[in-house]
C-alpha atoms as a PDB file:
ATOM      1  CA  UNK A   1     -24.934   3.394 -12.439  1.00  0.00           C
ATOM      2  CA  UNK A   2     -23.380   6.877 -11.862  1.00  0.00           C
ATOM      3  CA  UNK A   3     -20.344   7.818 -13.048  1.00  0.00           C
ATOM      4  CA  UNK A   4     -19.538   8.635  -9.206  1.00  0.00           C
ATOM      5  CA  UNK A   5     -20.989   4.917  -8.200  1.00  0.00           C
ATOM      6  CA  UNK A   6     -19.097   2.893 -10.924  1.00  0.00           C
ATOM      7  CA  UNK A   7     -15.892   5.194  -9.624  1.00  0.00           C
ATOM      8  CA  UNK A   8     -16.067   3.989  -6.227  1.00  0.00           C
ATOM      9  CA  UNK A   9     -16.963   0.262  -7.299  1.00  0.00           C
ATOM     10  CA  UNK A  10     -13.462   0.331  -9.343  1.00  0.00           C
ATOM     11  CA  UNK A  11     -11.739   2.132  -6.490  1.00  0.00           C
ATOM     12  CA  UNK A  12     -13.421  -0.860  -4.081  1.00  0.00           C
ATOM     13  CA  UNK A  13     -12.136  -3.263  -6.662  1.00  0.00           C
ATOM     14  CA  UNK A  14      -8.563  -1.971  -7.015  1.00  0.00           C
ATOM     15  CA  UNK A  15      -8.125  -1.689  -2.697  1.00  0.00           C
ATOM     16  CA  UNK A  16      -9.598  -5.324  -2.453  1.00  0.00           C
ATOM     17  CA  UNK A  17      -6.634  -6.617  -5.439  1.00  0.00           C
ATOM     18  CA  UNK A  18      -4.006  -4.412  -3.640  1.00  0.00           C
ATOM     19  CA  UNK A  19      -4.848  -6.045  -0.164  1.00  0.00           C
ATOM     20  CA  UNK A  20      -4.633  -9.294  -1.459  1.00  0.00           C
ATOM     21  CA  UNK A  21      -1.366  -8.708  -3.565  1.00  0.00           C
ATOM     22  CA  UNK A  22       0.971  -6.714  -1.175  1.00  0.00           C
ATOM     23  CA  UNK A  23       2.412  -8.740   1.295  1.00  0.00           C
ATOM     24  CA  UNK A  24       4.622  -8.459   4.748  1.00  0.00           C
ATOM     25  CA  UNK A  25       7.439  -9.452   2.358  1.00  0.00           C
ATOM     26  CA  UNK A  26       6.550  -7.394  -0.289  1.00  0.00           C
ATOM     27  CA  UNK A  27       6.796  -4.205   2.231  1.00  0.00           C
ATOM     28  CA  UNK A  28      10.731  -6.019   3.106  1.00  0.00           C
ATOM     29  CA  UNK A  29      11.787  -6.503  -0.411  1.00  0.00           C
ATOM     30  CA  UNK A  30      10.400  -3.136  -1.477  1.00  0.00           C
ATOM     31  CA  UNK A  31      12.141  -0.870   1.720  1.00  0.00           C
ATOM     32  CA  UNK A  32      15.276  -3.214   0.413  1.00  0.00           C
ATOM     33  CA  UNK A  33      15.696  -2.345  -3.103  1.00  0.00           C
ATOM     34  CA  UNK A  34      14.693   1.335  -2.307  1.00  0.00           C
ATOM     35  CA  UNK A  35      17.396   1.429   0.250  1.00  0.00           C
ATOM     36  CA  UNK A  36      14.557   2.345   3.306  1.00  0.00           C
ATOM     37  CA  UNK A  37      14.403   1.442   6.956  1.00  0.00           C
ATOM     38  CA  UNK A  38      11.104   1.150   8.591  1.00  0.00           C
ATOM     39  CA  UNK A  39      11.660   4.796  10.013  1.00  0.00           C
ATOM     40  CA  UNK A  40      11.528   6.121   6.657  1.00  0.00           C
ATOM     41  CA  UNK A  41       9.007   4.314   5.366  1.00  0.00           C
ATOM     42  CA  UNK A  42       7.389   5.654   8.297  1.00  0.00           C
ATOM     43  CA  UNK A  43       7.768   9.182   7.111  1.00  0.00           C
ATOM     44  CA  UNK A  44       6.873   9.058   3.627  1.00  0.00           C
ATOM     45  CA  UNK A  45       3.717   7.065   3.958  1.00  0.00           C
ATOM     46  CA  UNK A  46       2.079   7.901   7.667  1.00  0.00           C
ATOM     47  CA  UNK A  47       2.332   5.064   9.214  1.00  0.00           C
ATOM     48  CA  UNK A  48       3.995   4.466  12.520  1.00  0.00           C
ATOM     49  CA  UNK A  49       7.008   2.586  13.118  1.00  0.00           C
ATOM     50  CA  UNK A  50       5.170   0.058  14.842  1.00  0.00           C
ATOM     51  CA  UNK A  51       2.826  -0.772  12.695  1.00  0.00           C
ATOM     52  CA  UNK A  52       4.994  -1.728   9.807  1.00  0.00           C
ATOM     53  CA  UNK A  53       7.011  -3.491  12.641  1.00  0.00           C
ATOM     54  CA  UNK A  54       3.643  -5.603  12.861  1.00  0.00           C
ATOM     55  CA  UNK A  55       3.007  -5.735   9.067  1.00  0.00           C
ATOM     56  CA  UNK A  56       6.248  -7.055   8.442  1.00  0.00           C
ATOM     57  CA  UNK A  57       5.874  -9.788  11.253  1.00  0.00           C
ATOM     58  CA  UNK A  58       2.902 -11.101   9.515  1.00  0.00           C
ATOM     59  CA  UNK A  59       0.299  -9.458  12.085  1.00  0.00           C
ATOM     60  CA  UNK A  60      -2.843  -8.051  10.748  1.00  0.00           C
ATOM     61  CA  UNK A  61      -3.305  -3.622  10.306  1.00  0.00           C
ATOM     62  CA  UNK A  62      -6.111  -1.991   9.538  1.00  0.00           C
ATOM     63  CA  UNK A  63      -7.072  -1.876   5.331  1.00  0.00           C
ATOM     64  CA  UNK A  64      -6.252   1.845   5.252  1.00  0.00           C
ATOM     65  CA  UNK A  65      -2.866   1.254   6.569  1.00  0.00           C
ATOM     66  CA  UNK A  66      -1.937  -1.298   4.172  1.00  0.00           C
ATOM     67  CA  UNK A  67      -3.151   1.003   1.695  1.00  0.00           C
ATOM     68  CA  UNK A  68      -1.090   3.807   2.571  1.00  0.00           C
ATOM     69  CA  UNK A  69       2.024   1.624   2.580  1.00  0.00           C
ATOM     70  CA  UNK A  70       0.988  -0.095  -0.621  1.00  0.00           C
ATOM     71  CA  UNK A  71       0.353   3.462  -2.316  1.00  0.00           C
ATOM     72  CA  UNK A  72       3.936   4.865  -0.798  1.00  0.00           C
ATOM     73  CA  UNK A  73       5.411   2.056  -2.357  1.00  0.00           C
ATOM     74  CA  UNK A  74       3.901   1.904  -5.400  1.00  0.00           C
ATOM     75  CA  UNK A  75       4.385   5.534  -6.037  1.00  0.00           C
ATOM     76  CA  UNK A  76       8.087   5.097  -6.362  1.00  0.00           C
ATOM     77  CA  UNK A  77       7.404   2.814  -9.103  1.00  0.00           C
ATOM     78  CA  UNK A  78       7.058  -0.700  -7.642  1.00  0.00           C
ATOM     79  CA  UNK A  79       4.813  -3.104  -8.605  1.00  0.00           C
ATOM     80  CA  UNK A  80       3.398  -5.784  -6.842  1.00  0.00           C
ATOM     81  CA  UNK A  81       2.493  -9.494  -7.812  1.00  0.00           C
ATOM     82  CA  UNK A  82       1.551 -12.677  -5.316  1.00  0.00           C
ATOM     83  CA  UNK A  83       4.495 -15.035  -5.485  1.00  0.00           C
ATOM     84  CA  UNK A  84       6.655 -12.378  -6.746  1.00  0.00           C
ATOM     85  CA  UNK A  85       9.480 -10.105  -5.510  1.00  0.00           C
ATOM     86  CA  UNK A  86       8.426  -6.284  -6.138  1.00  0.00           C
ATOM     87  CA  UNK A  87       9.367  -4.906  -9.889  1.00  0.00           C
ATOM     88  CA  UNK A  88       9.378  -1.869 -11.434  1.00  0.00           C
ATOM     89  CA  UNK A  89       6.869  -1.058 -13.347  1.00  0.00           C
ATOM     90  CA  UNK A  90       5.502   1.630 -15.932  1.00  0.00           C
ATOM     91  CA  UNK A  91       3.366   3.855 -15.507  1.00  0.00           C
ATOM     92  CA  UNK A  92       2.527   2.540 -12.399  1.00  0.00           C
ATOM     93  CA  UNK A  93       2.241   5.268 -10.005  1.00  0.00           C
ATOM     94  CA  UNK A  94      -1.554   6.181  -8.665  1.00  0.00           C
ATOM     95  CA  UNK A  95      -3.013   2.392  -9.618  1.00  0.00           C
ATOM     96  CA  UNK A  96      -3.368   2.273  -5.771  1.00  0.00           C
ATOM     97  CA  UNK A  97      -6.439   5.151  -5.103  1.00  0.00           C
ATOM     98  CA  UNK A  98      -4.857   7.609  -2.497  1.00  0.00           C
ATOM     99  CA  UNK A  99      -5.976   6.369   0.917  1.00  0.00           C
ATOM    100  CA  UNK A 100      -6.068  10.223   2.083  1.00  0.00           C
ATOM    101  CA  UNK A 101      -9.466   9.781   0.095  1.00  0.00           C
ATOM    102  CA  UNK A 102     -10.798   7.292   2.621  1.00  0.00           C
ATOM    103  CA  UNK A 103     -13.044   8.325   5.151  1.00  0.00           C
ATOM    104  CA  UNK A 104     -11.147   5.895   7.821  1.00  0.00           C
ATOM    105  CA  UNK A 105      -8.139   7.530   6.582  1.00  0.00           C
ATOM    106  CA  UNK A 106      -8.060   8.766  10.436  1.00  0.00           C
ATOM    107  CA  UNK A 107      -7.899   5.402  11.724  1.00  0.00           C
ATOM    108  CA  UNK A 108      -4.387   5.142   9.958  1.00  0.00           C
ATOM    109  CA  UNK A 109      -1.838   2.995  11.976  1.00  0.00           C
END
């Protein structure tokens, strides 16, 4: 396998653990403790107001948007377990792959 191949199997890997692992009240929890409304949350990752409206109601968004909130989030140190409310972690930041990288980055939400 090429290096580039066993790159984007880990990357398809990580996104698939991520999506399982962040939750609608992950996304609450985490704007809580960092002291962000859904606006700004908004802002920093790209995705509209309504659509973490939806996430955080439980309704389903597309993979790259999750991602992109999941990365946001993550990138100011959370960490994310099932079960569990967010923690900090170390080291954390860019265990999420950028979703910028995506090709259906576009189709953001």
């Amino acid at each position: 396998m090429s290096s580039q191949a066993a790159i984007h199997v880990m990357s398809t890997t990580v996104e698939r653990m991520v999506l399982h692992q962040f939750t609608p009240l992950h996304c609450m929890q985490a704007r809580a403790m960092l002291g962000w409304s859904r606006e700004r949350l908004s802002q920093e990752s790209g995705v509209s107001v309504a659509a973490v409206q939806r996430f955080e109601k439980g309704d389903a968004l597309r993979d790259v948007t999750r991602l992109a909130l999941a990365f946001r989030l993550e990138a100011e140190g959370l960490v994310f377990f099932p079960g569990f409310a967010p923690g900090r972690g170390m080291n954390i930041r860019g265990t999420t792959p950028d979703p910028m990288e995506r090709q259906d980055y576009t189709l953001i939400e």
